[in-house]
N, C-alpha and C. Protein backbone atom coordinates (compact mmCIF):
# COMPACT_ATOMS: atom_id res chain seq x y z
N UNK A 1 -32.94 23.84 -11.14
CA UNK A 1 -33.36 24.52 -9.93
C UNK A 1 -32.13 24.82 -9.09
N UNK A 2 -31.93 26.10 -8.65
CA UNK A 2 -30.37 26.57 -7.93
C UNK A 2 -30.91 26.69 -6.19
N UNK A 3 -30.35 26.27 -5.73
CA UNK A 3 -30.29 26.62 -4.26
C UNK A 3 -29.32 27.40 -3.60
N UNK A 4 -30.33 28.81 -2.92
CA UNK A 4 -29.89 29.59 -2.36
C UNK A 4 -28.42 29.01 -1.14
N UNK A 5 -27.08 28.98 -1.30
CA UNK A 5 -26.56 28.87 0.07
C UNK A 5 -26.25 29.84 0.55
N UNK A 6 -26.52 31.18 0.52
CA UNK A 6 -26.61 32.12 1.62
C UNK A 6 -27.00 31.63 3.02
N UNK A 7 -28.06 30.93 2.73
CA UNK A 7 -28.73 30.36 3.88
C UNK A 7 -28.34 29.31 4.44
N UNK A 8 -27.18 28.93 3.68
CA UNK A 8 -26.31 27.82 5.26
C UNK A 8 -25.36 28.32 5.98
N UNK A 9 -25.47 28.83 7.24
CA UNK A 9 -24.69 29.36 7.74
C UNK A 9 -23.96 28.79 8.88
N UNK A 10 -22.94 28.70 8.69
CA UNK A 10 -21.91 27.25 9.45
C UNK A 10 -21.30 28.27 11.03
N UNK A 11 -21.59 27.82 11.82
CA UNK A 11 -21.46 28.13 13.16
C UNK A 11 -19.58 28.56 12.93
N UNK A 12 -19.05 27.26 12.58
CA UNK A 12 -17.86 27.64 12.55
C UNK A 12 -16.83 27.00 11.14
N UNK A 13 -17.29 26.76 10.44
CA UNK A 13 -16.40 26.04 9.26
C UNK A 13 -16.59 27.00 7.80
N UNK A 14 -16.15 26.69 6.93
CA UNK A 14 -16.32 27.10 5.83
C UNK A 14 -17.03 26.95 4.74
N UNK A 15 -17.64 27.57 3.63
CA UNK A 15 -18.66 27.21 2.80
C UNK A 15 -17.92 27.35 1.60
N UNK A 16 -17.77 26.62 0.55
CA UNK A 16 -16.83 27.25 -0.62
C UNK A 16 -17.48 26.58 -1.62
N UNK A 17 -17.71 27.40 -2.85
CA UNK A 17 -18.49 27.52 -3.64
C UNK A 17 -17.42 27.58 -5.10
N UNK A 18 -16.46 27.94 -5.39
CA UNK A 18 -15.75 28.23 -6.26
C UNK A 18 -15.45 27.30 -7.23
N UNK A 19 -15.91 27.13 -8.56
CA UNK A 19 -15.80 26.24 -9.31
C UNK A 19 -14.25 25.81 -9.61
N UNK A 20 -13.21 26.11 -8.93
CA UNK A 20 -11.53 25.26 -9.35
C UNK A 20 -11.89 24.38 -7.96
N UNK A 21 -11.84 25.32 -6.76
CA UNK A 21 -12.16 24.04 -5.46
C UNK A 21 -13.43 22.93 -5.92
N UNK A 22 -14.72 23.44 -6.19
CA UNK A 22 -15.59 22.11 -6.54
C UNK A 22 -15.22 21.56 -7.57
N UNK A 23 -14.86 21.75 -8.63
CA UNK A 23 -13.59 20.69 -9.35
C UNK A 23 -12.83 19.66 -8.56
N UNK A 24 -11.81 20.10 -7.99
CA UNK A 24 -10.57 19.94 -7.03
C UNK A 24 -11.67 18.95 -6.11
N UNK A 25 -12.52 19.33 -5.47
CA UNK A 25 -12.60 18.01 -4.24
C UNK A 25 -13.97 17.18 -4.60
N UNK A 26 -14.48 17.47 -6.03
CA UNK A 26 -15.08 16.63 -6.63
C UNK A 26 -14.54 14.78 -7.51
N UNK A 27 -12.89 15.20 -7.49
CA UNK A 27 -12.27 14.16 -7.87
C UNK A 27 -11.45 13.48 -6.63
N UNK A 28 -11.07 12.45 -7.27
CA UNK A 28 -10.45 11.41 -5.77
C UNK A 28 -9.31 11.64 -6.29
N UNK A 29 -8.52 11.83 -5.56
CA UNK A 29 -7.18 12.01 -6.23
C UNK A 29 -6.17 10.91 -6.25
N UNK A 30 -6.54 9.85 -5.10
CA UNK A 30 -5.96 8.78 -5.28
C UNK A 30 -6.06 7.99 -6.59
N UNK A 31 -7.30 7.97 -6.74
CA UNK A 31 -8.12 6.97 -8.34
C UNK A 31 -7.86 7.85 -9.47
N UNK A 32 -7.91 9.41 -8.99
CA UNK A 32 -8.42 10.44 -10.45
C UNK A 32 -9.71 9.92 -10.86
N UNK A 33 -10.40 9.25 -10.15
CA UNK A 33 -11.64 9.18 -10.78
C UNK A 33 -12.83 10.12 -9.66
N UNK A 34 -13.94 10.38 -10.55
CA UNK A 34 -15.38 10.93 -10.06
C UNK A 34 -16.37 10.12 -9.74
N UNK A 35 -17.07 10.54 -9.44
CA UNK A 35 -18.37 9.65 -9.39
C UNK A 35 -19.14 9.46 -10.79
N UNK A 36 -19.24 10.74 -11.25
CA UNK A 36 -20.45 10.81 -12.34
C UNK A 36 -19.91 12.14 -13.19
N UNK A 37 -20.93 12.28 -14.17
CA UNK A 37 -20.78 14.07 -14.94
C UNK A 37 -21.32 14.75 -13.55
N UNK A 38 -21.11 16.19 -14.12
CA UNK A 38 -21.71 16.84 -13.32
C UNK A 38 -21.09 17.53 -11.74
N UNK A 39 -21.40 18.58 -11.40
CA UNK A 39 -20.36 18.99 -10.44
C UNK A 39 -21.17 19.00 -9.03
N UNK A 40 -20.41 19.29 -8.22
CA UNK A 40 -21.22 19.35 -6.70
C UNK A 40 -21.85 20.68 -6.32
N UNK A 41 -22.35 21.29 -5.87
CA UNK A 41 -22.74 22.91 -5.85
C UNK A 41 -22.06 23.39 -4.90
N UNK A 42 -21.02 22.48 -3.61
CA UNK A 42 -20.73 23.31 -2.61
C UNK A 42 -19.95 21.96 -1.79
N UNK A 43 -18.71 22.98 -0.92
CA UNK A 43 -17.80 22.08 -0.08
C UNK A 43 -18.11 22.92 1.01
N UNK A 44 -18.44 21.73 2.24
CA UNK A 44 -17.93 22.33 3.36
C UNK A 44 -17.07 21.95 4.33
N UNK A 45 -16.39 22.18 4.69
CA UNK A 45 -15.17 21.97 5.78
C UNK A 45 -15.91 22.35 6.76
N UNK A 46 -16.08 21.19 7.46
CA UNK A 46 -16.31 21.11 8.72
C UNK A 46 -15.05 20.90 10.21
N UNK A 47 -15.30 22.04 10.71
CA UNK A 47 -14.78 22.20 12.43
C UNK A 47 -15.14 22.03 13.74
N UNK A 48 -16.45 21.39 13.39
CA UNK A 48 -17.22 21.44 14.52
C UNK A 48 -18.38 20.40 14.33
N UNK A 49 -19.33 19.94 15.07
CA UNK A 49 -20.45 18.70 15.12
C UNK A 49 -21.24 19.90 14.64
N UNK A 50 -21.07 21.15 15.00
CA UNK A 50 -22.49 22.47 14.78
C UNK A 50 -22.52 22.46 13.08
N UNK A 51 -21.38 22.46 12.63
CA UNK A 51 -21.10 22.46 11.12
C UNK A 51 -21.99 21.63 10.37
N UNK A 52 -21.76 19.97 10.85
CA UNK A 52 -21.54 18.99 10.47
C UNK A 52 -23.13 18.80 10.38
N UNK A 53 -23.89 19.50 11.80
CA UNK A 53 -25.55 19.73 11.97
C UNK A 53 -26.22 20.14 11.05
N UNK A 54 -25.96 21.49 10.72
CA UNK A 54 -26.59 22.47 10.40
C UNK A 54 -26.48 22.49 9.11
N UNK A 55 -25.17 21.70 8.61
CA UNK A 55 -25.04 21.19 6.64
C UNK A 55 -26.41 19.95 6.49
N UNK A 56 -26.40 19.22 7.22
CA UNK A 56 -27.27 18.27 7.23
C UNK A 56 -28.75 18.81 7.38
N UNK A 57 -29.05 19.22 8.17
CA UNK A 57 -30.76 20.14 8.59
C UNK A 57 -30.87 20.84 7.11
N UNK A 58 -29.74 21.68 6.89
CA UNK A 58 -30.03 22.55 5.23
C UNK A 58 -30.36 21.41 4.16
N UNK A 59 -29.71 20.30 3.72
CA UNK A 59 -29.03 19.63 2.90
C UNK A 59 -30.64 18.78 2.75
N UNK A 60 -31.38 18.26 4.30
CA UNK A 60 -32.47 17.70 4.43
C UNK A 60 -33.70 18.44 3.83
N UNK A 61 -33.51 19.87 4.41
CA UNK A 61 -34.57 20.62 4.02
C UNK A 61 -34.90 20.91 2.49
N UNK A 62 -33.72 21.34 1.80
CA UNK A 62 -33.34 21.28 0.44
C UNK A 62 -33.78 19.95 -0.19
N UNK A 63 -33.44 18.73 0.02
CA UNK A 63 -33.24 17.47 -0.77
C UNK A 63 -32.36 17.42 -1.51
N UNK A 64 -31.09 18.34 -0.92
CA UNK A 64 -29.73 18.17 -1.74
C UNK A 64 -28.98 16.60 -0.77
N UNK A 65 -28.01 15.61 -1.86
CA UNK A 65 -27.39 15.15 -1.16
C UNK A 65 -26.21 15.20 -1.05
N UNK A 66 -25.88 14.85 0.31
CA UNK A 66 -24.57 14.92 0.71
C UNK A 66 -23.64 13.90 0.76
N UNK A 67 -22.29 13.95 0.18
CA UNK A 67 -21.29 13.10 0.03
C UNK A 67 -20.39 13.70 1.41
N UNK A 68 -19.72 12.44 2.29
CA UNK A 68 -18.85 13.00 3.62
C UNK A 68 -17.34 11.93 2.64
N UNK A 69 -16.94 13.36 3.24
CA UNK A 69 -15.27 12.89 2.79
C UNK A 69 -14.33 13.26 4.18
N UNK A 70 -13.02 12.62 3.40
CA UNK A 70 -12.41 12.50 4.83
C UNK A 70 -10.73 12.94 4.03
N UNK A 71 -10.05 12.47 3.82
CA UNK A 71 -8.91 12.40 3.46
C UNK A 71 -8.65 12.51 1.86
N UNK A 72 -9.77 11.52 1.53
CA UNK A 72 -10.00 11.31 -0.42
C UNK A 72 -9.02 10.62 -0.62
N UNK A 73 -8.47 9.30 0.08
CA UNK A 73 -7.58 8.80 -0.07
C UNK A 73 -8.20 7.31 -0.82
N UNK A 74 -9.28 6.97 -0.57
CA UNK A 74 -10.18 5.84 -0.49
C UNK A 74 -9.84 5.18 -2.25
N UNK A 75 -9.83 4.21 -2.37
CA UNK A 75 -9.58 3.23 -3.45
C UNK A 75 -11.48 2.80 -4.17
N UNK A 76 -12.53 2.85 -2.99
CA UNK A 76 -13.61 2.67 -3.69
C UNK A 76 -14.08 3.86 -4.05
N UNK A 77 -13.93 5.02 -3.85
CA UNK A 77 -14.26 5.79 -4.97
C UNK A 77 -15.40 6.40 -3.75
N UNK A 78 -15.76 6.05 -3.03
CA UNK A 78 -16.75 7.08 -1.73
C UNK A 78 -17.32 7.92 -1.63
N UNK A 79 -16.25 8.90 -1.80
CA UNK A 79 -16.16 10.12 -1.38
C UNK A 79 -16.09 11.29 -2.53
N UNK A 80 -16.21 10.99 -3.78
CA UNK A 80 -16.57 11.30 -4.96
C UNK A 80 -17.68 12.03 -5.28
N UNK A 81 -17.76 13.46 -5.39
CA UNK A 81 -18.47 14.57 -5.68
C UNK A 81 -20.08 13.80 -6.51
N UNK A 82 -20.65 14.13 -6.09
CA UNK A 82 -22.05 13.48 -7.01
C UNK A 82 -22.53 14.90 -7.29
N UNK A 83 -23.66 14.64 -8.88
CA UNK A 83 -24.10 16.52 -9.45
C UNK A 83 -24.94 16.71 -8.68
N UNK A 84 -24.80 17.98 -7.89
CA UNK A 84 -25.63 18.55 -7.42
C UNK A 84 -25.54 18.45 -5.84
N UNK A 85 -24.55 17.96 -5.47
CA UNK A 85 -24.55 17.06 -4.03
C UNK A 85 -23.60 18.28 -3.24
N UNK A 86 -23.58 18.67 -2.04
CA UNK A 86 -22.77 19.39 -1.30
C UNK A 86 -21.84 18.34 -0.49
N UNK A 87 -20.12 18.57 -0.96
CA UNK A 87 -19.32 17.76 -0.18
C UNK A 87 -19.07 18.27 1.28
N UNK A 88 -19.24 17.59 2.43
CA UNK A 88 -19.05 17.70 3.48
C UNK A 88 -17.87 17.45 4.28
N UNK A 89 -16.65 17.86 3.85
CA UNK A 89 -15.12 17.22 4.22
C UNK A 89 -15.38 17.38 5.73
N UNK A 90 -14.99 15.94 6.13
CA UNK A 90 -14.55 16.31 7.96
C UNK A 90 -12.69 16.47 7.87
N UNK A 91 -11.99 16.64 7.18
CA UNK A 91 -10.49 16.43 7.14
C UNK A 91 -10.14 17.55 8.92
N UNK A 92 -10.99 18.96 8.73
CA UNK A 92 -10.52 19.59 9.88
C UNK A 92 -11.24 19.14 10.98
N UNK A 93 -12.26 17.99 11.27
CA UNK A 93 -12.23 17.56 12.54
C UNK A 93 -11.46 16.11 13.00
N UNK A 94 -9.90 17.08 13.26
CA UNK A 94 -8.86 16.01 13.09
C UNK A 94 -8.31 15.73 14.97
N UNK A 95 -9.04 15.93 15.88
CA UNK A 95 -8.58 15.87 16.79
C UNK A 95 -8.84 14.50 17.84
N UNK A 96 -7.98 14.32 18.55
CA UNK A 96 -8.06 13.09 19.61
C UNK A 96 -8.61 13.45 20.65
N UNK A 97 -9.73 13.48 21.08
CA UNK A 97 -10.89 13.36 22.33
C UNK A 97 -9.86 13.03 23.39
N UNK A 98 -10.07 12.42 23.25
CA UNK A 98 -9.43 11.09 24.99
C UNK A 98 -9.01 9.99 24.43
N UNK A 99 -7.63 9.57 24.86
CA UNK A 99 -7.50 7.93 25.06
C UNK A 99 -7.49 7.19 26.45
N UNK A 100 -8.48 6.14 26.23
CA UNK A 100 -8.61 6.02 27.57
C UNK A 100 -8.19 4.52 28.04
N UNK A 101 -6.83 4.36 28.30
CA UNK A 101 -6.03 3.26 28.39
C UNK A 101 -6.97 2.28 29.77
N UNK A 102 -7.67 2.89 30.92
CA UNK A 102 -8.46 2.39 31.75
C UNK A 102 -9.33 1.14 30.73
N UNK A 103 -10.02 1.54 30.19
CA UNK A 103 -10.80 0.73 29.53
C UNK A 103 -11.14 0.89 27.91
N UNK A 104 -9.82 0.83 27.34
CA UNK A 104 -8.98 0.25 26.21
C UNK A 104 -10.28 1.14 24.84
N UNK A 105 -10.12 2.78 25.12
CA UNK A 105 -11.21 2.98 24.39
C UNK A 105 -10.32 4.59 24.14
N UNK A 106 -10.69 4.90 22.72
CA UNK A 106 -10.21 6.06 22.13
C UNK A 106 -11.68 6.85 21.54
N UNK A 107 -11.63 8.12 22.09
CA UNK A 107 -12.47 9.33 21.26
C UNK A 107 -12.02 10.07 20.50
N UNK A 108 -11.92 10.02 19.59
CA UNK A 108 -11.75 10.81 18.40
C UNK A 108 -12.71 11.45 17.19
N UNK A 109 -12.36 12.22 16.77
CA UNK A 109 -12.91 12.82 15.73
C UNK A 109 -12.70 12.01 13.90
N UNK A 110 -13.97 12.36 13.19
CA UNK A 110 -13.91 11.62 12.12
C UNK A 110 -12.39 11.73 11.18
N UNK A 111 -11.74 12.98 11.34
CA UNK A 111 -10.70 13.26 10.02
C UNK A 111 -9.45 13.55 10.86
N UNK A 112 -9.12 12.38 12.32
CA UNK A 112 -8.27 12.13 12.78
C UNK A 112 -7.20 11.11 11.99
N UNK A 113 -6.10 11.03 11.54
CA UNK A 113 -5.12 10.04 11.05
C UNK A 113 -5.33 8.60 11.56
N UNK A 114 -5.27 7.71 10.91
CA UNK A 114 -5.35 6.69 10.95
C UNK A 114 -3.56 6.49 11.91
N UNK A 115 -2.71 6.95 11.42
CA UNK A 115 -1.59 6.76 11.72
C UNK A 115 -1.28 7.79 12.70
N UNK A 116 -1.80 8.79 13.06
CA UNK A 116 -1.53 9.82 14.32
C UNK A 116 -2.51 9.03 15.77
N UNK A 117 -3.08 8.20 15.20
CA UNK A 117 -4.15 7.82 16.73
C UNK A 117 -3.23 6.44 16.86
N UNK A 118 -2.57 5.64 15.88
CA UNK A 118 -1.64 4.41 16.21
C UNK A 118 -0.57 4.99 17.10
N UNK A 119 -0.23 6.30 16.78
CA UNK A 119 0.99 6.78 17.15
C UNK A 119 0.65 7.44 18.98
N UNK A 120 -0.51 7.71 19.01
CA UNK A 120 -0.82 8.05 20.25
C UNK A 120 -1.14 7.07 21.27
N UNK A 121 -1.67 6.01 20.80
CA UNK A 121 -2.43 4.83 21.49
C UNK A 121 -0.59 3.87 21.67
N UNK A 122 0.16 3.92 20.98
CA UNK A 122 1.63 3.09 21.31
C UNK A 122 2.13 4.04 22.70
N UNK A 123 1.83 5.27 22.35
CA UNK A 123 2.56 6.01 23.46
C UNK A 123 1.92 5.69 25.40
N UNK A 124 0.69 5.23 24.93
CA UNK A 124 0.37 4.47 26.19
C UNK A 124 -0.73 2.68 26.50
N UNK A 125 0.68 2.38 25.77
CA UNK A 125 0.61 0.87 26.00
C UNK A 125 0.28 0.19 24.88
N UNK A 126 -0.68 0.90 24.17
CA UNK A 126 -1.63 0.21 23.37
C UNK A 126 -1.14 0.53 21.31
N UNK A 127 -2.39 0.27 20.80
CA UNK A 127 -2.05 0.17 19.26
C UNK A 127 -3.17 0.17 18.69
N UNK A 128 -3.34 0.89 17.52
CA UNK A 128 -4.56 0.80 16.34
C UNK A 128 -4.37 -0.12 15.53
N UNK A 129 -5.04 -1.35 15.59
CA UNK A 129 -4.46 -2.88 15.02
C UNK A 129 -4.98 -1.94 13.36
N UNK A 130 -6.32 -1.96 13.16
CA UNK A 130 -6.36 -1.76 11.74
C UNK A 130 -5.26 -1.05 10.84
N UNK A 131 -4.60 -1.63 9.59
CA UNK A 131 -3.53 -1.35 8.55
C UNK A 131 -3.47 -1.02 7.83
N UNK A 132 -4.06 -0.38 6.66
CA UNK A 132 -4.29 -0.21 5.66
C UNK A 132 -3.19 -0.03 5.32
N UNK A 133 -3.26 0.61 3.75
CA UNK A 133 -1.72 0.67 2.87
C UNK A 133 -0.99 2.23 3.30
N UNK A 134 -3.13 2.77 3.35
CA UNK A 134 -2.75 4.18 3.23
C UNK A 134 -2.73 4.58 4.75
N UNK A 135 -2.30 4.11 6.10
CA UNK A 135 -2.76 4.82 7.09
C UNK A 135 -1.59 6.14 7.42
N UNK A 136 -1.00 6.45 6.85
CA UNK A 136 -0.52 7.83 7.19
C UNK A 136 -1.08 8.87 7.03
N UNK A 137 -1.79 8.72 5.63
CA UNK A 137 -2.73 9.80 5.47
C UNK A 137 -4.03 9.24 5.24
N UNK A 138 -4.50 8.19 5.69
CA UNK A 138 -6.34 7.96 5.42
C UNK A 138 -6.42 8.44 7.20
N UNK A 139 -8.02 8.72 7.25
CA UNK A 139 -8.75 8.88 8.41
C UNK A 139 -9.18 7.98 8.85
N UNK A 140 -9.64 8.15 10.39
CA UNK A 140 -10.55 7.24 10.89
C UNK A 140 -11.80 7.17 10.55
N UNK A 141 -12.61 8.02 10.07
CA UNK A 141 -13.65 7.91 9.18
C UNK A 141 -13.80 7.41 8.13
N UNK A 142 -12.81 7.73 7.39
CA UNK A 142 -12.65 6.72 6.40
C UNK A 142 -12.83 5.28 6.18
N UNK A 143 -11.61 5.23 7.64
CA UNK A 143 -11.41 3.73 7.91
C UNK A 143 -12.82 3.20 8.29
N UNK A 144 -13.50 4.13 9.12
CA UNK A 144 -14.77 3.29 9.13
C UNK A 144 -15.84 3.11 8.29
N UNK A 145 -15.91 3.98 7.21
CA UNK A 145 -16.96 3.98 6.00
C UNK A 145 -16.78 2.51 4.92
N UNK A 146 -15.24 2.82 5.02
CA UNK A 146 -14.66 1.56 3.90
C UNK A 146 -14.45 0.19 4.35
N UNK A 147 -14.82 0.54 5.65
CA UNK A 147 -14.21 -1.60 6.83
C UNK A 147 -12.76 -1.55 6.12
N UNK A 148 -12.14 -0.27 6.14
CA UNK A 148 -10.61 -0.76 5.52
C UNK A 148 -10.12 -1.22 6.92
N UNK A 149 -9.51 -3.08 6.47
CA UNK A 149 -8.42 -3.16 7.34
C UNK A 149 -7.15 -3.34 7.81
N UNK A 150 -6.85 -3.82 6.60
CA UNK A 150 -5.06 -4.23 6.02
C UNK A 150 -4.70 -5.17 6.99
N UNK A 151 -3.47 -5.31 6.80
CA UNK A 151 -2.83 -6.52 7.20
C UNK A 151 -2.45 -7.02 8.77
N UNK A 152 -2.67 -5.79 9.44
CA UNK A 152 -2.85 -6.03 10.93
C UNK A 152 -4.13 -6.01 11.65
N UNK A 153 -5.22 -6.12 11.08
CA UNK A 153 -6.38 -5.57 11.62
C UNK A 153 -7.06 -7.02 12.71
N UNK A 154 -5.97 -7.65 12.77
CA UNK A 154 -6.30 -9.43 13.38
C UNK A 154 -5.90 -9.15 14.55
N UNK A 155 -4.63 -8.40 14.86
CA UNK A 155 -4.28 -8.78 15.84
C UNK A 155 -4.64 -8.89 17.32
């Protein structure tokens, strides 16, 4: 059974359908491993919460599922294309909300750097204790899907 995606229409992100990209962000590239046989029907890059909505409302209505990726840096394997599943990358909602040194609290977006929000939060006063191996290039989404915490996450 094929599902029409004409009919997801992303306020502001991208829809990509092309079997080298659903290849390409069906594998983890850290592991080289997949989830399963079988390919995903569709990536979307998300820019916006409207994106992130309106993939989900389709995805519900359909009974397609959705895999959320972030970086694809992840060691458990997560974020790994499942058949038939539309990947939902947040990598472009990479931005810092607010840091709010008043009361020791950061807004950010899911496919913000793990290591760009340490680097912002030192610049006023503070620090992103969690460590991982990979925080230069893993996300904060990530970090929160996986409880990755590495070796500073005590402090």
């Amino acid at each position: 059974m094929s599902t029409d995606l004409t009919t997801l229409v992303l306020p502001d992100g991208e829809l990509v359908t092309e079997p080298p990209v659903l290849a390409e962000y069906r594998l983890n590239p850290y592991t080289q491993e997949t989830a399963a046989e079988g390919q995903p029907i569709a990536v979307v890059f998300a820019t916006s919460v409207a994106d992130v909505q309106v993939t989900l409302q389709f995805a519900t209505a359909h009974h397609i599922p959705v895999v959320t990726q972030g970086a694809r840096t992840s060691i458990t394997n997560g974020a790994a294309g499942l058949d038939g599943s539309i990947l939902l990358n947040l990598s472009r909602l990479n931005h810092i909300v607010a840091l709010q040194p008043e009361n020791q609290t950061a807004v950010v977006e899911a496919g913000v750097l793990n290591g760009d929000l340490d680097q912002a939060a030192r610049k006023v006063g503070y620090f992103y204790a969690p460590d991982p191996g990979s925080k230069p290039i893993s996300t904060i989404g990530g970090n929160i899907a996986t409880n990755a915490g590495g070796m500073g996450w005590r402090r």
